[in-house]
Protein backbone atom coordinates (compact mmCIF):
# COMPACT_ATOMS: atom_id res chain seq x y z
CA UNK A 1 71.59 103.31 82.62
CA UNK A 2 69.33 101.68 85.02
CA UNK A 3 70.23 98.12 83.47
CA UNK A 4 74.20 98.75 83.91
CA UNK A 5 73.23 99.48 87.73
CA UNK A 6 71.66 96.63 88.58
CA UNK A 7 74.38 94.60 87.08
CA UNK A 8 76.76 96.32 88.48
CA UNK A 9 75.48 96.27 92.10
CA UNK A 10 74.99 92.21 92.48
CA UNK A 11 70.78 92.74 92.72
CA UNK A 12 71.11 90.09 90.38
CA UNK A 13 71.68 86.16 91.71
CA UNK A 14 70.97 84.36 94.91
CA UNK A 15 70.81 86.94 98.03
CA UNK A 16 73.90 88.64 97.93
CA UNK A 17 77.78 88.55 98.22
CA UNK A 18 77.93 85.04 99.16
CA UNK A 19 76.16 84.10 96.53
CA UNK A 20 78.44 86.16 94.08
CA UNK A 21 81.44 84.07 95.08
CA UNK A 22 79.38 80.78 94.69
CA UNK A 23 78.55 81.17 91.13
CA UNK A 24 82.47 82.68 90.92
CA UNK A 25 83.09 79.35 92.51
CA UNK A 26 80.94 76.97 89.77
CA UNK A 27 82.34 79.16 86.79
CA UNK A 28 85.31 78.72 87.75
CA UNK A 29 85.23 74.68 88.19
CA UNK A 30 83.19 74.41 85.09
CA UNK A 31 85.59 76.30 82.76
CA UNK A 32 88.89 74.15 84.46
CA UNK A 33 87.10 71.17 83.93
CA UNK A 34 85.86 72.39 80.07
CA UNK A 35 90.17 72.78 79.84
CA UNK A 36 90.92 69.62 81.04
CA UNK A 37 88.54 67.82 78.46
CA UNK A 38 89.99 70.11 75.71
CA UNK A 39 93.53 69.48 76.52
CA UNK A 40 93.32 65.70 76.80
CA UNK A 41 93.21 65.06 73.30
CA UNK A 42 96.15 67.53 72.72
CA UNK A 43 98.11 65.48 75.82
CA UNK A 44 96.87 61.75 74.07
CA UNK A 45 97.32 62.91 70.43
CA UNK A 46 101.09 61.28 69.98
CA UNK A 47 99.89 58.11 71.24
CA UNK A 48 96.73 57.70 69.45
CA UNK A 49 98.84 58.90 66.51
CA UNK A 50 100.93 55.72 67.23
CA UNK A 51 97.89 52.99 67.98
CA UNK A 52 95.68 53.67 64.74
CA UNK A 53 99.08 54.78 62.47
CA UNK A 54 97.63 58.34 61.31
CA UNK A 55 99.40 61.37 59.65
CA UNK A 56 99.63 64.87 61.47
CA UNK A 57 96.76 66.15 59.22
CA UNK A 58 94.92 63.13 59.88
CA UNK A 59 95.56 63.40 63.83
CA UNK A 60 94.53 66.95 63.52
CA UNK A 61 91.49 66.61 62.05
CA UNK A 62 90.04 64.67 65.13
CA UNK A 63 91.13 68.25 66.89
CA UNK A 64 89.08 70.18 64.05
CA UNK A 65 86.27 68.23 64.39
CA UNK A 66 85.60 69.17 68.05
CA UNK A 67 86.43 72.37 67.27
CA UNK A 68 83.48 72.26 64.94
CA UNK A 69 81.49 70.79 67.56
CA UNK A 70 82.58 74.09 69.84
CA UNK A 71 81.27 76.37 66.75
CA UNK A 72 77.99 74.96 66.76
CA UNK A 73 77.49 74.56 70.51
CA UNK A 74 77.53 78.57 70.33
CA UNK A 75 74.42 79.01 68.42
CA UNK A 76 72.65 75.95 70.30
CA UNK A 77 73.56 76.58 74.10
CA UNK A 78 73.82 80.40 73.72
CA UNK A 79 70.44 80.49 72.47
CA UNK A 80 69.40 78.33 75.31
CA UNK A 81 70.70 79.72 78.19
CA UNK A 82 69.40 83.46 76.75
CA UNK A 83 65.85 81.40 76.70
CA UNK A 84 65.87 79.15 79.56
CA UNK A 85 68.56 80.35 81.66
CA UNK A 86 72.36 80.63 82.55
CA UNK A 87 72.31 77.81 85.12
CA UNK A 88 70.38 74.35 83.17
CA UNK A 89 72.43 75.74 80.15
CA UNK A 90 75.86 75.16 82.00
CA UNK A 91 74.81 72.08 83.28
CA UNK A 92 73.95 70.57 80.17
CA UNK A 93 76.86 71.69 78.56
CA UNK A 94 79.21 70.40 80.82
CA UNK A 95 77.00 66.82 80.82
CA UNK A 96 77.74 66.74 77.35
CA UNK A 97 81.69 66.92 77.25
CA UNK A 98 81.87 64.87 80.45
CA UNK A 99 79.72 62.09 79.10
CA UNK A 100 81.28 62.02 74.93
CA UNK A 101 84.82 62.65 76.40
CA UNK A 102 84.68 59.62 77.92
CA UNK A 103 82.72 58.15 75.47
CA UNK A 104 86.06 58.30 73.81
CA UNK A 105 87.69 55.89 75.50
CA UNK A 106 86.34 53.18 73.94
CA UNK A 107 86.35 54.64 70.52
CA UNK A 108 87.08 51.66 67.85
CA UNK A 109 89.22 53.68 65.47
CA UNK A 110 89.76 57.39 63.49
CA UNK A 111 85.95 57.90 62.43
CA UNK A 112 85.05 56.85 65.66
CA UNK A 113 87.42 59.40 67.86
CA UNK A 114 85.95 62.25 64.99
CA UNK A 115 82.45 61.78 65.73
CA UNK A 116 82.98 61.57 69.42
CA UNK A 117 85.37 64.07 69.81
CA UNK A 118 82.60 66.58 67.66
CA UNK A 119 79.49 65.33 70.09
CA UNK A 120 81.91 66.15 72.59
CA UNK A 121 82.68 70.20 71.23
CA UNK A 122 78.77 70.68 71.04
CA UNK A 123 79.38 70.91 74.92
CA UNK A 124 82.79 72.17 75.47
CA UNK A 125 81.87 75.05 73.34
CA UNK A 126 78.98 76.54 74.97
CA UNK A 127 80.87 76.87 78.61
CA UNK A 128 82.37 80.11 77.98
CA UNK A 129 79.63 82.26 76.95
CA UNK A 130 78.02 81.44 79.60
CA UNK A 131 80.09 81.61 82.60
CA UNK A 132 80.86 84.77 80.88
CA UNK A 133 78.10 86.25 81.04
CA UNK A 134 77.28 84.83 84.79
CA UNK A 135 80.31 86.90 85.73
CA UNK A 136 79.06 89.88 83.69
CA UNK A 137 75.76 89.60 85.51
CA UNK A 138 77.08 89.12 89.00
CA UNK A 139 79.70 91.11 89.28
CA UNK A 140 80.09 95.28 89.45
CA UNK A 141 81.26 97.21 86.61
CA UNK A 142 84.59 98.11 88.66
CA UNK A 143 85.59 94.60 88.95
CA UNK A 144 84.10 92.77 86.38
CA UNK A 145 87.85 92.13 84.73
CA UNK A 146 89.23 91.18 87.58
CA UNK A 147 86.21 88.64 88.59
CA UNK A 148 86.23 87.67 84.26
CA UNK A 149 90.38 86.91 84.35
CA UNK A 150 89.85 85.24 87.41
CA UNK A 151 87.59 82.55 86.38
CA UNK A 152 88.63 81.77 83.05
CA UNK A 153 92.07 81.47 84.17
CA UNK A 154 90.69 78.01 84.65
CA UNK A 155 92.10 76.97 81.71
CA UNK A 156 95.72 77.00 82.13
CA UNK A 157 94.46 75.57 85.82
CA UNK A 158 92.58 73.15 84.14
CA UNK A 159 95.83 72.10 81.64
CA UNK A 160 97.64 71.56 84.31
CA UNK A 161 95.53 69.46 85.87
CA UNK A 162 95.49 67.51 82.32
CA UNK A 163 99.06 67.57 82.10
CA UNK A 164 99.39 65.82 85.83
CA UNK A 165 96.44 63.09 84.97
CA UNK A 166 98.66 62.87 81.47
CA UNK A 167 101.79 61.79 83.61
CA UNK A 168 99.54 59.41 86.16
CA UNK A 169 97.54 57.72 83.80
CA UNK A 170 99.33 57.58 80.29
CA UNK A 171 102.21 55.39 81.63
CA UNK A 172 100.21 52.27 83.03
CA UNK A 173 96.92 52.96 81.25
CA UNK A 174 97.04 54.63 77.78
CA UNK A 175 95.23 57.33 76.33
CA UNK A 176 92.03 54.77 76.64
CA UNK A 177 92.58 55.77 80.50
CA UNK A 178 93.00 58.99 80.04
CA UNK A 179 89.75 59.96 78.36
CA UNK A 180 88.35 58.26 80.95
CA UNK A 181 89.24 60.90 83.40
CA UNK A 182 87.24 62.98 81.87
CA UNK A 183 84.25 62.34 83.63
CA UNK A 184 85.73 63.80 87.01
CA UNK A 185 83.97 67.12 85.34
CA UNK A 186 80.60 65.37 86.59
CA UNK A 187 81.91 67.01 89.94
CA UNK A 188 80.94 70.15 88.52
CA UNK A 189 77.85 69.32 87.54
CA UNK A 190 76.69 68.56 90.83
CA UNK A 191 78.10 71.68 92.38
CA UNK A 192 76.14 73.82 90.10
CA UNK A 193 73.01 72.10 90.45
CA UNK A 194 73.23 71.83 93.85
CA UNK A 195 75.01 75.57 94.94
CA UNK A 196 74.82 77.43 92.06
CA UNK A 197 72.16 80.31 91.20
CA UNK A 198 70.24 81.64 88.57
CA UNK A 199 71.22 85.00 87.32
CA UNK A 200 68.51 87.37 88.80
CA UNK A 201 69.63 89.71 85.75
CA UNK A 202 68.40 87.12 83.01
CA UNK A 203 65.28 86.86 85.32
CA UNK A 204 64.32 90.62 85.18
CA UNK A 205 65.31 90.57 82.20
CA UNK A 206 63.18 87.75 81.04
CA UNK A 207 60.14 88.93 83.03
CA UNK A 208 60.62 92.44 80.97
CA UNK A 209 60.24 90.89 77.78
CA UNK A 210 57.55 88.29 78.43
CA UNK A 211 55.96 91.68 79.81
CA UNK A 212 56.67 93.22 75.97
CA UNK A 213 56.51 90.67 73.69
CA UNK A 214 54.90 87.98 75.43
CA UNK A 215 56.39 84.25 75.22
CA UNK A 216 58.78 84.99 72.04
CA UNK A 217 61.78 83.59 72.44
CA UNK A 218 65.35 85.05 71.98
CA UNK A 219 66.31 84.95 68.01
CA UNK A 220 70.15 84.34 67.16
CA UNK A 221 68.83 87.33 64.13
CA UNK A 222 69.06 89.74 67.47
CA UNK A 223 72.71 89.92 67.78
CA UNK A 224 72.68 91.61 64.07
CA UNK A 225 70.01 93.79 64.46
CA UNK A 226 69.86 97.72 65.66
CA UNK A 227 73.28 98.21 64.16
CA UNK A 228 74.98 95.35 65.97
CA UNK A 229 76.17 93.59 63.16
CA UNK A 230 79.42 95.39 62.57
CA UNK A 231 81.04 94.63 66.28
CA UNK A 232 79.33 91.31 66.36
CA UNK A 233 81.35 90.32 62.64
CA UNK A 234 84.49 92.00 64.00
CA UNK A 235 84.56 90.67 67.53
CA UNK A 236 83.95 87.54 65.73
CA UNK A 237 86.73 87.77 63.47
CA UNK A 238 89.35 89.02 66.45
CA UNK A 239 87.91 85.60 67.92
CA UNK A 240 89.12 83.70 64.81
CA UNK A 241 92.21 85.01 64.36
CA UNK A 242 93.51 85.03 67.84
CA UNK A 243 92.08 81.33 68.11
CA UNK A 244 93.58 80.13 65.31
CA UNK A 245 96.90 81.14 66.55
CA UNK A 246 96.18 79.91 70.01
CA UNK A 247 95.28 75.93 69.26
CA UNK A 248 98.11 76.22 66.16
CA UNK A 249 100.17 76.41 68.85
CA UNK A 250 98.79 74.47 71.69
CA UNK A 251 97.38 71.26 69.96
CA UNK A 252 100.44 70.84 68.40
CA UNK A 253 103.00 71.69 71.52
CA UNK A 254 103.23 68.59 73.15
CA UNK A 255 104.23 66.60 69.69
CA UNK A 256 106.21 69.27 69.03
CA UNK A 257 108.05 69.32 72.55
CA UNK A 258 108.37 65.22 71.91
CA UNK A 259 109.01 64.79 68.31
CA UNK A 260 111.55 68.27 67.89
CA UNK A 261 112.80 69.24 70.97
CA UNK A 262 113.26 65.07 72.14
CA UNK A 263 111.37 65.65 75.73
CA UNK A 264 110.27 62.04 77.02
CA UNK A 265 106.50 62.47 77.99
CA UNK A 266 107.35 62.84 81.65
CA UNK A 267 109.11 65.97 80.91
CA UNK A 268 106.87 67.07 78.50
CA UNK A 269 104.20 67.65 80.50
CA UNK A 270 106.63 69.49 82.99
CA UNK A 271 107.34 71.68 79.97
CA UNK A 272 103.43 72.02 79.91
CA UNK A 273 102.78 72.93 83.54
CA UNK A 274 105.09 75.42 83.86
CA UNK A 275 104.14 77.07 80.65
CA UNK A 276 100.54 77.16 82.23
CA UNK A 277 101.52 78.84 85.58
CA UNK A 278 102.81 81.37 83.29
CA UNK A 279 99.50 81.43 82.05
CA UNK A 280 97.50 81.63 85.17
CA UNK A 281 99.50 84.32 86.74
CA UNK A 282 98.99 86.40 83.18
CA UNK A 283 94.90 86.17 83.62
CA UNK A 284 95.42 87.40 87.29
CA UNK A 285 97.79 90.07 86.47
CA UNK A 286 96.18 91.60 82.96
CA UNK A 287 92.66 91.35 84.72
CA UNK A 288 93.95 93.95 86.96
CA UNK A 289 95.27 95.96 84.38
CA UNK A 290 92.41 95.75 82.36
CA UNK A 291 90.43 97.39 85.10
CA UNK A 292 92.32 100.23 85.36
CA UNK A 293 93.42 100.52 81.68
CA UNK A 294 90.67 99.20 79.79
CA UNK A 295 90.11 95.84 77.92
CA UNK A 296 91.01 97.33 74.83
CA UNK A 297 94.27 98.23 75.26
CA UNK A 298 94.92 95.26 77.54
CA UNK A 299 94.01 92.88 74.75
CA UNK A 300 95.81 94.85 72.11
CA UNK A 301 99.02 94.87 73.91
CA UNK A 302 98.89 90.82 74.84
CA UNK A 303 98.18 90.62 70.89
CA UNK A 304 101.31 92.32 69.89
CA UNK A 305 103.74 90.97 72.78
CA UNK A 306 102.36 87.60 71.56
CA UNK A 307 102.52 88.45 67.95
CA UNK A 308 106.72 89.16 68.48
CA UNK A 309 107.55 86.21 71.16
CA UNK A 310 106.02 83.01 69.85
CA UNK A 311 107.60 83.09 66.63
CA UNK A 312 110.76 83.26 69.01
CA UNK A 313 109.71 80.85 71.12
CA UNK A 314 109.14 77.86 68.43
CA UNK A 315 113.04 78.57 67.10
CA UNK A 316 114.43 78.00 70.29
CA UNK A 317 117.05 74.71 70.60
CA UNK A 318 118.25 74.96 74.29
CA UNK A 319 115.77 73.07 76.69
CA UNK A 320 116.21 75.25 79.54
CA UNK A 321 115.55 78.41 77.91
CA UNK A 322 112.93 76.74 76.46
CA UNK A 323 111.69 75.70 79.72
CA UNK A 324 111.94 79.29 81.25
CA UNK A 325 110.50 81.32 77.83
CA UNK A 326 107.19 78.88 77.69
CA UNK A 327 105.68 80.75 80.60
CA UNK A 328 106.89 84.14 79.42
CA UNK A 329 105.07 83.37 76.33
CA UNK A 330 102.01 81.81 78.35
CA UNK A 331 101.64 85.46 80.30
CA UNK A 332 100.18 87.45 77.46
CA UNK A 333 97.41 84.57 76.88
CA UNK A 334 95.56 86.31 79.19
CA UNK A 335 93.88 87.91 76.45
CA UNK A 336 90.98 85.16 77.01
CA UNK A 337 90.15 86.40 80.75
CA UNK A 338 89.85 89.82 79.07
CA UNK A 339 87.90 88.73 76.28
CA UNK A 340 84.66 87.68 78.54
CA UNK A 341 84.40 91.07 79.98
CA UNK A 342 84.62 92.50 76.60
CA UNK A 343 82.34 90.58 74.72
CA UNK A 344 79.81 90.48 76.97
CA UNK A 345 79.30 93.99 77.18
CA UNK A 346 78.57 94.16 73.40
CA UNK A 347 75.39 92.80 73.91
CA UNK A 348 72.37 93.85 76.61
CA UNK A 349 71.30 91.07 78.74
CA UNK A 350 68.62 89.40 76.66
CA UNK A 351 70.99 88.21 74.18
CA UNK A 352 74.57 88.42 76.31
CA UNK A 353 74.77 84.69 76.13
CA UNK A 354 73.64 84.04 72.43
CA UNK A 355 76.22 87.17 71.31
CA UNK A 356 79.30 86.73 73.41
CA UNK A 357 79.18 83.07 72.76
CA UNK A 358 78.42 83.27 69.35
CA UNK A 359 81.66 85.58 68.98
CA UNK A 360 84.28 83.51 70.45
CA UNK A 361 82.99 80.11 69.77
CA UNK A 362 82.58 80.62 66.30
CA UNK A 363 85.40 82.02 65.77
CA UNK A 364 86.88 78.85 67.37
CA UNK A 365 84.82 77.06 65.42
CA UNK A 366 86.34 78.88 62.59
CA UNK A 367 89.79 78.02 64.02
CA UNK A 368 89.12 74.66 63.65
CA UNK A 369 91.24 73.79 60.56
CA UNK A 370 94.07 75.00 62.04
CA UNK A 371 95.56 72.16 63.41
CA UNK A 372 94.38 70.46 60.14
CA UNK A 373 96.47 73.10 58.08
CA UNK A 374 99.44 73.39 60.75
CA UNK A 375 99.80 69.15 60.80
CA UNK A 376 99.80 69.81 56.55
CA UNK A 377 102.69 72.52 56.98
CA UNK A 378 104.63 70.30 59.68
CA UNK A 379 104.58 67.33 57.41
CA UNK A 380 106.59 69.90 54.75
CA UNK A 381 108.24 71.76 56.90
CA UNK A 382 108.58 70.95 60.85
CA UNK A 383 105.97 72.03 64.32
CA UNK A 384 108.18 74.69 65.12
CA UNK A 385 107.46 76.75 61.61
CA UNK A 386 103.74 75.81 62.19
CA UNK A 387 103.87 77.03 65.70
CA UNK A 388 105.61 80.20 64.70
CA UNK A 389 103.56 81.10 61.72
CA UNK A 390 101.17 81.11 64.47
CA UNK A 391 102.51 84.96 65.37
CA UNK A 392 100.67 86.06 62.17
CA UNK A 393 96.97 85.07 63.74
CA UNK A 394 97.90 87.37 66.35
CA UNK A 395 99.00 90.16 64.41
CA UNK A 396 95.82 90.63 62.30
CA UNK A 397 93.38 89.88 65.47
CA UNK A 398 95.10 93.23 66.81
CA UNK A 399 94.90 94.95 63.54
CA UNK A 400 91.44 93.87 63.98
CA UNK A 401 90.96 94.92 67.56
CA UNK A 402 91.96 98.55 66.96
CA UNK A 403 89.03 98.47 65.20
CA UNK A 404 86.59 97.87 67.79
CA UNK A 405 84.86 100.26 70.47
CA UNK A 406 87.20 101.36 73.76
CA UNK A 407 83.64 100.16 75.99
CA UNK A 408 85.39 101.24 79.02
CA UNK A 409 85.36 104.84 77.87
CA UNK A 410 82.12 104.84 76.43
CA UNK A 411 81.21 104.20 80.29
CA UNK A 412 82.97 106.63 81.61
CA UNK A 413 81.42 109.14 79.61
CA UNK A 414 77.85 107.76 79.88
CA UNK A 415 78.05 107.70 83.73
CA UNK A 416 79.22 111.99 83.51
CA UNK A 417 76.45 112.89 81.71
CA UNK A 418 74.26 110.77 83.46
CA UNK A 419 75.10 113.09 87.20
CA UNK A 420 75.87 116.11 85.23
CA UNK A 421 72.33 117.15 85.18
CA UNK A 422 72.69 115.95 88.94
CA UNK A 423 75.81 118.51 89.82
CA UNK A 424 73.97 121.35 87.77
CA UNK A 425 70.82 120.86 90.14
C-alpha cells in the first residue's frame, strides 16, 4: 500500500499543489488539441468527399487509417513514456499530429490523405494514456475521477473548438485551410516543455527498478504477465466495443446532419457544438459520480443509457428536437473521463502508460473499420441506420464491463485491513 500513498498524496511531480494543477493544465490542452486534430477530418470529410469524388467507404477509410495509426501509437508511445518518461512522450506525440495534420493540407489526392492521416494517428493515439496516467500519478485517490473527467473532457472542448475553426475557415478557405489549423496544437507543445513536470511517481518508480533489475527496460509482455492478461484482454475489448460505437457515430454525424437531416454547414456545426456542451457537462458531472459511486457502475450505466438513446436519436426527423436530444445523448459520453481513472489503475506504475494505453488505443485501433463498415451500410441503407446500429457497440461493451473488477471496492477493503491491525493495537 505504500505505492497507492504516494500517489495518492501528490509526493509525486514538481513541488506540490501548484504543480498538480500545471500538469492538470498541459493534460488538459494536449488532449483538446489531440480532439481538435481528430475531429477535423470528421468536420472536412463532405468536402474532400466532393474535391477527389470518393464513396462513403472510400471517405471512411482515410478515418480507419488514422485510427490504425492511433492503435499502433499505443504500443510505441506507451512503451516510451513507461521508459523515458510521461513528459518527452507527450511532447512527441503531440509534435507528431500537429506536424502530419497539417501535413495534410497539401495532400495531392486519396492515397495521399491515407498515409498522412495514419502518420498522423501514430501521435494522436498515444495522448491519452499518457495524460492518463499523469492524472493518475498526480492526483489523490479521492479525486482522481474528478481530476480524470476533468481533463479529458477536452475532447468535446476540443470539437467545439473544431466545429468553430470548421465555420471560420471552411467557407473562404476549404478543408486545405482547415488542416492547416491544426498546427495551433504546437501551443501545447511549448506549454509542456516549458511548465510542465515530470511525474515524480515514474521517477521512484524508475529509480526502484534500475535498483532491481538494472537498465532493463519496460516490456509491452508485462501488461500480460502475473495474471494480468484477463483484465488487460477485457478492458481492451470494452475499449473496442464502446469505440466502435463512438466514431460510428461521430465520423459520420456531420454528413449525416448535411446529407439526411438537410443542415447547411453553418448549422451543422451548431448542431455539433451544442451536442458537445452536452458532452462536457457529462465528463464534469459523471466524474463526480464516479467518485462517490465507483467507475464501474458509472461506466456501466452511461453504457446502457447510451445503448437505449442513440438508436433514438439517429430516427429522429424534427430539427429542433434533434437539436435539443444531441446533447442529451452527448451526456452519457462521459464514459471516456471515467475510463482513464479506470484503466490506469489496472496496472502499477511501471507499466501504467504501456497498459492503459495499450487498452483503449487498441481497441480504437480495433474500431478503426468502423467508419469503413458504417460508410458500406449507409451506401445500402442510409447514416441514420449506421448511426443507430451503433447502440449495439454499447450494449456488449457493458455486457463486457460487468465483467471486470469494481477497483473502487477492492480499495476500500485494502485500506480496512491495512488500519485494522492499527485499531486492534
Amino acid at each position: 500500500m505504500t505505492t497507492d500513498r504516494k500517489e495518492g498524496d501528490f509526493h509525486n511531480g514538481g513541488s506540490g499543489r501548484s504543480a498538480r494543477w500545471v500538469t492538470l493544465a498541459g493534460c488538459f490542452l494536449c488532449y483538446g488539441f489531440d480532439a481538435v486534430d481528430f475531429m477535423i477530418l470528421a468536420l472536412a470529410l463532405p468536402a474532400i468527399v466532393g474535391d477527389f469524388g470518393l464513396g462513403l467507404g472510400e471517405a471512411g477509410l482515410i478515418g480507419t487509417a488514422g485510427m490504425i495509426g492511433v492503435g499502433l501509437s499505443s504500443l510505441l508511445l506507451g512503451w516510451y513514456a513507461d521508459n523515458y518518461g510521461r513528459r518527452p512522450a507527450l511532447i512527441v506525440s503531440v509534435l507528431i499530429f500537429a506536424l502530419f495534420t497539417m501535413a495534410i493540407a497539401f495532400a495531392r489526392g486519396w492515397w495521399d490523405m491515407m498515409v498522412l492521416r495514419l502518420l498522423a494517428g501514430l501521435g494522436l493515439g498515444g495522448v491519452w494514456g499518457i495524460v492518463s496516467a499523469l492524472v493518475n500519478e498526480s492526483w489523490p485517490r479521492h479525486l482522481r475521477g474528478r481530476a480524470s473527467a476533468f481533463v479529458l473532457s477536452a475532447w468535446p472542448v476540443g470539437f467545439i473548438l473544431a466545429a468553430l475553426l470548421a465555420h471560420i475557415l471552411l467557407p473562404g478557405h476549404g478543408w486545405r485551410g482547415l488542416f492547416l489549423s491544426g498546427g495551433l496544437a504546437l501551443v501545447a507543445v511549448v506549454f509542456v516543455a516549458a511548465a510542465v513536470p515530470e511525474s515524480r511517481v515514474w521517477q521512484e518508480e524508475r529509480t526502484r527498478r534500475h535498483i532491481a533489475v538494472g537498465n532493463q527496460a519496460v516490456s509491452l509482455s508485462e501488461i500480460f504477465s502475473q495474471g494480468r492478461w484477463r483484465r488487460t484482454l477485457l478492458a481492451t475489448s470494452i475499449a473496442a466495443c464502446a469505440l466502435t460505437g463512438y466514431w460510428g457515430t461521430n465520423t459520420w454525424l456531420p454528413t449525416y446532419l448535411v446529407r439526411e437531416r438537410g443542415l447547411d454547414p453553418a448549422a451543422m456545426t451548431t448542431f455539433l457544438i451544442v451536442m458537445n456542451i452536452g458532452m462536457f457537462v457529462g465528463y464534469q458531472f459523471f466524474g463526480f459520480v464516479a467518485d462517490r459511486m465507483g467507475a464501474k457502475k458509472t461506466i456501466l450505466f452511461c453504457f446502457a443509457a447510451t445503448a437505449i438513446l442513440l438508436p433514438i436519436y439517429a430516427q429522429i426527423r424534427d430539427l429542433t428536437l434533434l437539436l435539443w436530444f444531441g446533447p442529451i445523448v452527448a451526456l452519457f459520453f462521459a464514459y471516456f473521463g471515467i475510463f482513464g481513472t479506470y484503466f490506469s489503475a489496472l496496472f502499477p506504475a511501471h507499466i501504467r502508460s504501456t497498459g492503459a494505453g495499450f487498452c483503449f488505443n487498441v481497441g480504437r485501433g480495433v474500431s478503426a473499420f468502423a467508419p469503413f463498415v458504417l460508410g458500406e451500410i449507409a451506401t445500402s441503407f442510409s447514416l441514420s441506420t449506421s448511426i443507430g446500429l451503433c447502440g449495439i457497440f454499447f450494449l456488449l461493451a457493458g455486457l463486457l464491463m460487468a465483467l471486470m473488477p469494481d477497483l473502487d471496492m477492492d480499495a476500500h477493503e485494502a485500506a480496512s485491513q491495512q488500519h485494522t491491525p492499527v485499531l486492534a493495537e
